[in-house]
Protein backbone atom coordinates (compact mmCIF):
# COMPACT_ATOMS: atom_id res chain seq x y z
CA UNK A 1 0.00 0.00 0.00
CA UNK A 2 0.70 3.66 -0.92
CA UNK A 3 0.39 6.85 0.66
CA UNK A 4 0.51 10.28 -0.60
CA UNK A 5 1.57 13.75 1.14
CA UNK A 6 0.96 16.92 -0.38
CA UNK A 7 3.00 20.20 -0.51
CA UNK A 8 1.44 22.57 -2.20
CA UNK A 9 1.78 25.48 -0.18
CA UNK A 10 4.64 27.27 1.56
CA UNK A 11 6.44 25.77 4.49
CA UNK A 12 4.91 26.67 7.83
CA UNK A 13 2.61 29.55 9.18
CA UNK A 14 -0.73 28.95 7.56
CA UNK A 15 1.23 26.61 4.60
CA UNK A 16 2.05 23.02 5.42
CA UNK A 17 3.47 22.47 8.93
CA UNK A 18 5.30 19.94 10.54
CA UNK A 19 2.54 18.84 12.55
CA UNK A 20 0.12 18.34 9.50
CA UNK A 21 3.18 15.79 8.39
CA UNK A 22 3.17 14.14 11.09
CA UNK A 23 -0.45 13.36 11.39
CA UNK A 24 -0.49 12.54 8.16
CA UNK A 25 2.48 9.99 8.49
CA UNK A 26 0.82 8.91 11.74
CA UNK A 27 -1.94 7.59 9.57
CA UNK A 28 -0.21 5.42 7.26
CA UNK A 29 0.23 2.80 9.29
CA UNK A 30 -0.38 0.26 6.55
CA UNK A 31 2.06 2.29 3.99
CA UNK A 32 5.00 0.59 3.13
CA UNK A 33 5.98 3.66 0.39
CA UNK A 34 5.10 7.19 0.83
CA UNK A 35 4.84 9.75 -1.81
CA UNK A 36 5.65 13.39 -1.19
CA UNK A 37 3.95 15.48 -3.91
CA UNK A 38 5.76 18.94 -3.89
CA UNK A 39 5.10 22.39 -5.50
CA UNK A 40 6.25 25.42 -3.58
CA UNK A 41 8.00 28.48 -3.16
CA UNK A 42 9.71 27.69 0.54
CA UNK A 43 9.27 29.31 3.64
CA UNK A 44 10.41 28.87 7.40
CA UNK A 45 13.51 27.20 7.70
CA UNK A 46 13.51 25.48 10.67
CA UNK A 47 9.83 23.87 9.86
CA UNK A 48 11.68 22.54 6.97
CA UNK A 49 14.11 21.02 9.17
CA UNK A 50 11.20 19.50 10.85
CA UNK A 51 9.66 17.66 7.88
CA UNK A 52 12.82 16.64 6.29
CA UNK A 53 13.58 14.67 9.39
CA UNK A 54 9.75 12.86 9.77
CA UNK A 55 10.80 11.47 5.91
CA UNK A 56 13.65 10.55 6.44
CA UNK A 57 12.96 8.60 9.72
CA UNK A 58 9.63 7.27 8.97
CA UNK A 59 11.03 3.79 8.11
CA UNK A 60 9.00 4.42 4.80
CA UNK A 61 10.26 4.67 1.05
CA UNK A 62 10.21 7.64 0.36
CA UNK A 63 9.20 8.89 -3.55
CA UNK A 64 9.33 12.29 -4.15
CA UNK A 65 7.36 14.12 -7.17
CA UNK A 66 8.25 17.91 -7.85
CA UNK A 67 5.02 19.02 -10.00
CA UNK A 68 5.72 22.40 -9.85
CA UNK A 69 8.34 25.13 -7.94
CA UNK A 70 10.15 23.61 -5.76
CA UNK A 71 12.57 26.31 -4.14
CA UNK A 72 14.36 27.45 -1.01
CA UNK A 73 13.72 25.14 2.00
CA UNK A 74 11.21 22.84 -0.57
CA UNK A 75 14.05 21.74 -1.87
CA UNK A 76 15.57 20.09 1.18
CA UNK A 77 12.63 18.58 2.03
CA UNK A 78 12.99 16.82 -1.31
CA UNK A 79 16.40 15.65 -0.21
CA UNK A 80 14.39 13.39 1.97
CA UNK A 81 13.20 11.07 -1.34
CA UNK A 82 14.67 8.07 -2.04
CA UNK A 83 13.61 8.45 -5.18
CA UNK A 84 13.40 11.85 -6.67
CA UNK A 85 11.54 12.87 -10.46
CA UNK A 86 11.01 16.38 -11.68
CA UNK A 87 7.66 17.02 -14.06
CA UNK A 88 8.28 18.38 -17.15
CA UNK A 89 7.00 22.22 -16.48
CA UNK A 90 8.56 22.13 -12.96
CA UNK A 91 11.51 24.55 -12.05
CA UNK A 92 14.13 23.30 -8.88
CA UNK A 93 15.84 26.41 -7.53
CA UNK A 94 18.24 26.85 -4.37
CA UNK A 95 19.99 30.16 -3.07
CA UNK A 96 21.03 31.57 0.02
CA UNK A 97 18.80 31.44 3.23
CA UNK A 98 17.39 34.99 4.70
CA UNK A 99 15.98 36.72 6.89
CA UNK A 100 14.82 40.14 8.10
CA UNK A 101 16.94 41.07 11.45
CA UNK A 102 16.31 44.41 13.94
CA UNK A 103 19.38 45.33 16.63
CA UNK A 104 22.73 46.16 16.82
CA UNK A 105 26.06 45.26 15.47
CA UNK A 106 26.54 42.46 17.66
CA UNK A 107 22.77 41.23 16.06
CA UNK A 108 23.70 41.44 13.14
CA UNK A 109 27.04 39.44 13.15
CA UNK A 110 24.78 36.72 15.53
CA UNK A 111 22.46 36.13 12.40
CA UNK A 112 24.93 36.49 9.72
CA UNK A 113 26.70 33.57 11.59
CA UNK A 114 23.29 31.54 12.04
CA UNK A 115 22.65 31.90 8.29
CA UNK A 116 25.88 30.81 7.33
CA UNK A 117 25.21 27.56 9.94
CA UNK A 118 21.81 26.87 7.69
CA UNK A 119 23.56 27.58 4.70
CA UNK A 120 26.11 24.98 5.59
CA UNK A 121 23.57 22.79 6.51
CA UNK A 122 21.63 23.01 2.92
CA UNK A 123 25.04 22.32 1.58
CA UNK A 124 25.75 19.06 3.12
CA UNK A 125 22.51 17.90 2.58
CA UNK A 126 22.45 18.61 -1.12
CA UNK A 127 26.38 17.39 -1.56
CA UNK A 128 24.52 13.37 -0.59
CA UNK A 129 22.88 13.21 -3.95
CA UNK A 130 24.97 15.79 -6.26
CA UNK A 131 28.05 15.52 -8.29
CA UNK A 132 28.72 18.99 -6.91
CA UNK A 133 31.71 20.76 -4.27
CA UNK A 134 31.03 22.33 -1.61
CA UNK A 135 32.32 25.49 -3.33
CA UNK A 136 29.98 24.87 -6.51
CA UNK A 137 27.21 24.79 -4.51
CA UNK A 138 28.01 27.46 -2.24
CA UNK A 139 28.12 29.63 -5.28
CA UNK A 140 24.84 28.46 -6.96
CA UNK A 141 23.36 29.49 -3.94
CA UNK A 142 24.61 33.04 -3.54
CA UNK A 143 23.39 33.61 -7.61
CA UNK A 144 20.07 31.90 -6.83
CA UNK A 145 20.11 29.65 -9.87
CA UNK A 146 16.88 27.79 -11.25
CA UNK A 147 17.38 24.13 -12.52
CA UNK A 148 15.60 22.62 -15.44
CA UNK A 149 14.28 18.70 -14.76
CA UNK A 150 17.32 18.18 -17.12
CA UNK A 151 19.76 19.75 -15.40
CA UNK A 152 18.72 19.23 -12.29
CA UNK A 153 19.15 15.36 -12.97
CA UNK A 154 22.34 16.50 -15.24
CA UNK A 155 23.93 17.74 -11.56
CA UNK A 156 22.38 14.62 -9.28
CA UNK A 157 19.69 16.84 -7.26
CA UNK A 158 16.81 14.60 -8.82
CA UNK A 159 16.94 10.98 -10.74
CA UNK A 160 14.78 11.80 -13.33
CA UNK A 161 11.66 13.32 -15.72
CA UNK A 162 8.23 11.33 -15.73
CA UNK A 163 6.93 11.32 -19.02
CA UNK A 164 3.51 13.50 -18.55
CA UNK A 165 2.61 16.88 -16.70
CA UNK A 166 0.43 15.73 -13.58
CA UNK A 167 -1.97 18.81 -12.82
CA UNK A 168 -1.40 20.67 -10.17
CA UNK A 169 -4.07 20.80 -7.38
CA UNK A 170 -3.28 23.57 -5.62
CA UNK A 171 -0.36 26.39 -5.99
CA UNK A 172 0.04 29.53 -3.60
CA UNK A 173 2.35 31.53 -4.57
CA UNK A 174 1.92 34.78 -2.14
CA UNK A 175 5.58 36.49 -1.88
CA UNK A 176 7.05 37.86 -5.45
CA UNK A 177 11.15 37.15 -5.54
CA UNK A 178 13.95 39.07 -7.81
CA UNK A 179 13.27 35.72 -9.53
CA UNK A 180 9.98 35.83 -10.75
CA UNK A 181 10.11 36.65 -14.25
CA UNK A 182 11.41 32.69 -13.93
CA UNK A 183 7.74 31.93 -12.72
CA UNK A 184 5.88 33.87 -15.30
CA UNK A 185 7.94 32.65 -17.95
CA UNK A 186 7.25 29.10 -16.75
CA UNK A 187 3.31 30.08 -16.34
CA UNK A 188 3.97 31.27 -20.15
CA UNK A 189 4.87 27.60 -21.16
CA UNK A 190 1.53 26.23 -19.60
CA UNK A 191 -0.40 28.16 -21.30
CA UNK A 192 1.12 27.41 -24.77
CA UNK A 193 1.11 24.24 -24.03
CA UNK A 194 -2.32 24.11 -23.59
CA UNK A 195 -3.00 26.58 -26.59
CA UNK A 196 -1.17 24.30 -28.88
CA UNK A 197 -2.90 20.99 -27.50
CA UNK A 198 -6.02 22.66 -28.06
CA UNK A 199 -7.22 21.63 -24.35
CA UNK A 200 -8.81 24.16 -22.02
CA UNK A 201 -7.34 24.83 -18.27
CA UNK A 202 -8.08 23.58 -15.84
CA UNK A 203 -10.14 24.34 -12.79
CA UNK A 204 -10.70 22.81 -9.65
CA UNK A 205 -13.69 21.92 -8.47
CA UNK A 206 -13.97 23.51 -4.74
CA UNK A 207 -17.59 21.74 -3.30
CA UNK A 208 -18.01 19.72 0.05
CA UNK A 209 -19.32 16.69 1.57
CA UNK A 210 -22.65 16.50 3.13
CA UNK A 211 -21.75 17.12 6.50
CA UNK A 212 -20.65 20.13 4.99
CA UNK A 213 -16.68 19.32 5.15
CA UNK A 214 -15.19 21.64 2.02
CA UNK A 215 -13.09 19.96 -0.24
CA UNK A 216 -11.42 20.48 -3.45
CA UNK A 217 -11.59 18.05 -6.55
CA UNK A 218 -8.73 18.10 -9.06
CA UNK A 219 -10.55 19.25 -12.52
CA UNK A 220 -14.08 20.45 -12.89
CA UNK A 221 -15.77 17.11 -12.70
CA UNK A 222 -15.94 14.50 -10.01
CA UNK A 223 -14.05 11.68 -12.08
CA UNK A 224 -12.54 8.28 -11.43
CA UNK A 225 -8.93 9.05 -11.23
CA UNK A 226 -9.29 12.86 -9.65
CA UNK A 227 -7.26 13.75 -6.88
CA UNK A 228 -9.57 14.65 -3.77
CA UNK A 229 -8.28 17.46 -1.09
CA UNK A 230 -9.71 18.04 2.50
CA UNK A 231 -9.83 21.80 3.17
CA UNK A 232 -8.86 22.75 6.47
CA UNK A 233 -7.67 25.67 8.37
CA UNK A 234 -4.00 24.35 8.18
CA UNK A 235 -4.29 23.59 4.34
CA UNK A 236 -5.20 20.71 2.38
CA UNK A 237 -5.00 17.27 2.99
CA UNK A 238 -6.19 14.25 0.58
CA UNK A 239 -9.29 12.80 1.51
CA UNK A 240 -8.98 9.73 3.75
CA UNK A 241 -9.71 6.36 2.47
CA UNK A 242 -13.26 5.07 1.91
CA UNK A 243 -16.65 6.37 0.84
CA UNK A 244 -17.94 9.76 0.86
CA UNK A 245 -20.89 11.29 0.20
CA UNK A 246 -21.11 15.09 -1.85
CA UNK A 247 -23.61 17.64 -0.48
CA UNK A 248 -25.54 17.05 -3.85
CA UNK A 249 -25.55 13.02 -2.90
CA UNK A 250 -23.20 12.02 -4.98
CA UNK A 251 -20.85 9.03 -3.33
CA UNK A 252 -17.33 8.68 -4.19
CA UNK A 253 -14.88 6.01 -3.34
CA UNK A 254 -11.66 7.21 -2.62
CA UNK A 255 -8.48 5.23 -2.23
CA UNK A 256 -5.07 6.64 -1.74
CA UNK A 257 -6.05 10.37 -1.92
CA UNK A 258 -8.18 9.76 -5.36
CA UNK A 259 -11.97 9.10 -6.88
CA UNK A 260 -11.70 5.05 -7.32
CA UNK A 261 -15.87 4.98 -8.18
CA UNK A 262 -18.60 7.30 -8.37
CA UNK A 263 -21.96 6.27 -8.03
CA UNK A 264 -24.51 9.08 -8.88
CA UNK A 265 -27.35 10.35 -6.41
CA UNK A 266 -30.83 9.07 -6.80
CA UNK A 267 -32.81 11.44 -8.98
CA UNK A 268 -36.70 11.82 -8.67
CA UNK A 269 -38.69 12.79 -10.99
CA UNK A 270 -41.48 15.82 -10.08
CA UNK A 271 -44.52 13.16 -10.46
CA UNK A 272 -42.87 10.90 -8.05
CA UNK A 273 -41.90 13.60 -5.60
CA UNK A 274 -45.82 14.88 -5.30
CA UNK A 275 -46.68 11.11 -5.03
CA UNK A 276 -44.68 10.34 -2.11
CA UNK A 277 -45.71 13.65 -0.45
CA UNK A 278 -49.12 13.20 -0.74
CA UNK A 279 -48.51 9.18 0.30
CA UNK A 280 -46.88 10.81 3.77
CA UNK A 281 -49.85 12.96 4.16
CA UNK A 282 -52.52 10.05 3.62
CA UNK A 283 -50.38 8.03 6.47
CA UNK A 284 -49.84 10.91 8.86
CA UNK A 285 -54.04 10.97 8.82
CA UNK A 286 -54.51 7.22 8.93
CA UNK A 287 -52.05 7.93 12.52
CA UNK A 288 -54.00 10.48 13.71
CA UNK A 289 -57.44 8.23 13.00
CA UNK A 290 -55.51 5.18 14.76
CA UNK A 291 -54.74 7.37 17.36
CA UNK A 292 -58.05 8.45 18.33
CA UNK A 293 -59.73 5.17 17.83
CA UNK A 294 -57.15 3.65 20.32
CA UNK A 295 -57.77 6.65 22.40
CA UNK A 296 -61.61 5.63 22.51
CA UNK A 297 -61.40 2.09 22.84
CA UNK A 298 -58.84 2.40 26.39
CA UNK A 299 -61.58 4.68 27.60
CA UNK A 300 -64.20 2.03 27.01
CA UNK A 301 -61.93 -0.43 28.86
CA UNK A 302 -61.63 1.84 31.49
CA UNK A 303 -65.23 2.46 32.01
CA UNK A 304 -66.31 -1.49 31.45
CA UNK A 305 -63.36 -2.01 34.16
CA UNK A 306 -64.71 0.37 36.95
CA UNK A 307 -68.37 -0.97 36.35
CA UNK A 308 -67.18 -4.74 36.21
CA UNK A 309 -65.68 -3.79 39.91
CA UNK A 310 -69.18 -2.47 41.03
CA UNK A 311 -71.10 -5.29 40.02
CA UNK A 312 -68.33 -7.58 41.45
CA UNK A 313 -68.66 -5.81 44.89
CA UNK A 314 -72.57 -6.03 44.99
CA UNK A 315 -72.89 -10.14 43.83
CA UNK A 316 -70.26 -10.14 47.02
CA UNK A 317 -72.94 -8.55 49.23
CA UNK A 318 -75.97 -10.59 47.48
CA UNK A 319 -74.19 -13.79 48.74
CA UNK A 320 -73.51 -12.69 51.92
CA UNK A 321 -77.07 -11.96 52.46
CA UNK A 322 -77.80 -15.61 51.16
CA UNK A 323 -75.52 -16.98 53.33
CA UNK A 324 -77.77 -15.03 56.42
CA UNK A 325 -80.95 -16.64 54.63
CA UNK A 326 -79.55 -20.35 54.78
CA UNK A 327 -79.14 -20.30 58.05
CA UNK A 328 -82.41 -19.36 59.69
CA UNK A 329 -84.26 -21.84 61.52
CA UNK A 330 -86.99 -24.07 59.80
CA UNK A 331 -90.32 -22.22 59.83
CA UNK A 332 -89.29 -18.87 59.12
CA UNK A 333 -90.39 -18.53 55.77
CA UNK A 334 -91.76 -15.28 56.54
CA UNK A 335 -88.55 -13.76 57.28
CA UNK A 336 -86.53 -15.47 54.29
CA UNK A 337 -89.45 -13.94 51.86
CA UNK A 338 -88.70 -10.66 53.71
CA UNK A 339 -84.98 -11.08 52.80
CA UNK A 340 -85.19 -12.31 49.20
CA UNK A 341 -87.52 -9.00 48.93
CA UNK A 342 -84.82 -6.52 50.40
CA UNK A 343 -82.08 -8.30 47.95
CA UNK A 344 -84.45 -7.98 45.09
CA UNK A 345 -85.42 -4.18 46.51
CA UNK A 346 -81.31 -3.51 46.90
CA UNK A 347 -80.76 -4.08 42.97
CA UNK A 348 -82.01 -1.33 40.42
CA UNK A 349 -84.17 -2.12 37.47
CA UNK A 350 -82.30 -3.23 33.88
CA UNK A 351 -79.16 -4.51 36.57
CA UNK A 352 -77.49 -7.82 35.20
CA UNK A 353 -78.39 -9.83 38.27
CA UNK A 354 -82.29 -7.92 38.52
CA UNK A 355 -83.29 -12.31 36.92
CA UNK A 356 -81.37 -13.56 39.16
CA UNK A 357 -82.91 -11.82 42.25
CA UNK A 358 -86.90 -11.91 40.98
CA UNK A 359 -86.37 -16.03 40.42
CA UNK A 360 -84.95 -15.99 44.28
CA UNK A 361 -88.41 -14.20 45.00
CA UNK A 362 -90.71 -16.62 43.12
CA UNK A 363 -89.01 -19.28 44.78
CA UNK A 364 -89.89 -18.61 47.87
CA UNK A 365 -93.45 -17.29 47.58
């Protein structure tokens, strides 16, 4: 398994940081190779210093694509590849390290000494893969030279040239250099290039996910084989593996940072959209109709319950009375008529047991 790391912003601050990296790295657990896609201008040394070190001790492969500038402190972080290749519109440049410094004389000496320490540093690093001195590179640093793919991989700083342009997701260039005639003479190439081939530029498609996650899509349509991007406040980062789902309900597969499938939302036609409305309405009614029918019917139960109880408690006091009628003596008739009538006088009219008392009457009589 592969994974993929993308630089295609400037080095620290609100660019690519050393932390993103490491996350990043941190999730690749499965990843026996890691690619490092790279296209920009620099920025804070020591940040560079940061990432160069997570490559190079990750235990991974390390690949390393330039697809674009690669300059200043970019370029040591490419020093980290194993394997190094330069696209064919891609520029490699190196020069001396900066920075802006306030104080004294003593200050000033302090970071002319700390630049030359960095400076060495860039050296030695670069010196592992070139054919170069010391002293050569020293002095293509202090003329800040651009390298072609060819003579970059004419002088050992990369292995070699794929054989097509890879689009580039996302470039920031924010701070303009002495150099950058170099960069609008290489934007000049693009656009012949695409002139001649007749094809129009490209645009990236900036949308989200429906938990309203913003991401970017590499080209204007979501296609198998388009690089996906995570937009976050620290940058961009390629969508983690698996399936997502677009706000508009389209769900992509992505694996390794790119659309593997896309499977296209569920369309409903107008007719079918008023049918299942009014189907949701006609249920919501037959609800409220159940509801009020169940309603009803626990009231009955309620009511049959209490009066069940009543006539319960009054058969209770009917044979009670009964009992009191067995046992009187022989004889006293009289007084057993006289007790069948008060049972028969105790119970209403229309009452369940009103049979059952008048046949108690007759019988005695």
């Amino acid at each position: 398994m592969e994974g993929h790391i993308y630089i295609y912003q400037e080095i620290g601050g609100a660019g690519v940081t050393a932390r993103a990296i490491q996350r990043e790295l941190a999730r690749m657990t499965d990843a026996q190779e890691v690619t490092v896609h790279i296209s920009s201008p620099g920025g804070e040394v020591y940040e560079g210093y940061t990432i160069y070190n997570l490559l190079k001790n990750s235990g991974k492969k390390i690949n390393v694509k330039i697809e674009g500038l690669c300059a200043s402190i970019a370029t040591l972080i490419a020093m980290a590849g194993d394997n190094i290749t330069m696209t064919p519109l891609s520029e490699f440049m190196i020069h001396n390290p900066s920075g802006a410094i306030e104080g004294d004389a003593r200050a000033m000496k302090d970071a002319a000494t700390q630049l030359d320490a960095i400076k060495k540093t860039l050296v030695k690093a670069y010196k592992k893969r070139t054919k170069l001195s010391e002293a050569e590179l020293w002095e293509m640093m202090d003329k800040e030279t651009y390298l072609s793919p060819k003579e970059a991989i004419k002088l050992g700083f990369v292995d070699s040239q794929t054989e097509r342009l890879k689009a580039v997701a996302y470039l920031d260039i924010t701070k303009k250099t002495n150099k950058m005639s170099k960069l609008e003479q290489l934007i000049a190439k693009v656009d012949t290039l695409i002139k001649n081939t007749g094809i129009s530029k490209i645009k990236n498609l900036e949308t989200s996910l429906d938990n309203g996650t913003p991401i970017m899509i590499e080209g204007e349509k979501v296609v198998q084989g388009a690089a996906v991007f995570i937009v976050t406040p620290e940058g961009q980062q390629p969508a983690p593996d698996g399936e997502h789902v677009l706000v508009d309900g389209t769900v992509i597969a992505v694996v390794g940072g790119k659309i593997e499938s896309v499977s296209a939302p569920v369309q409903c036609k107008d007719d079918e959209k008023d049918a299942l409305k009014a189907e949701n309405e006609a249920l919501k009614t037959q609800l409220a109709e159940m509801t009020a029918k169940a309603t009803e019917a626990e009231n009955k139960a309620t009511e049959l319950s209490t009066n069940l109880t009543n006539y319960a408690e009054q058969l209770t006091s009917i044979k009670a009375e009964l009992e009191e009628v067995k046992n009187l003596t022989v004889g006293a008739q009289t007084v057993q008529a006289t007790a069948s009538t008060k049972v028969v006088q105790n119970i209403k009219k229309d009452h369940p047991l009103d049979g059952f008392a008048k046949s108690l009457v007759s019988l005695h009589n």
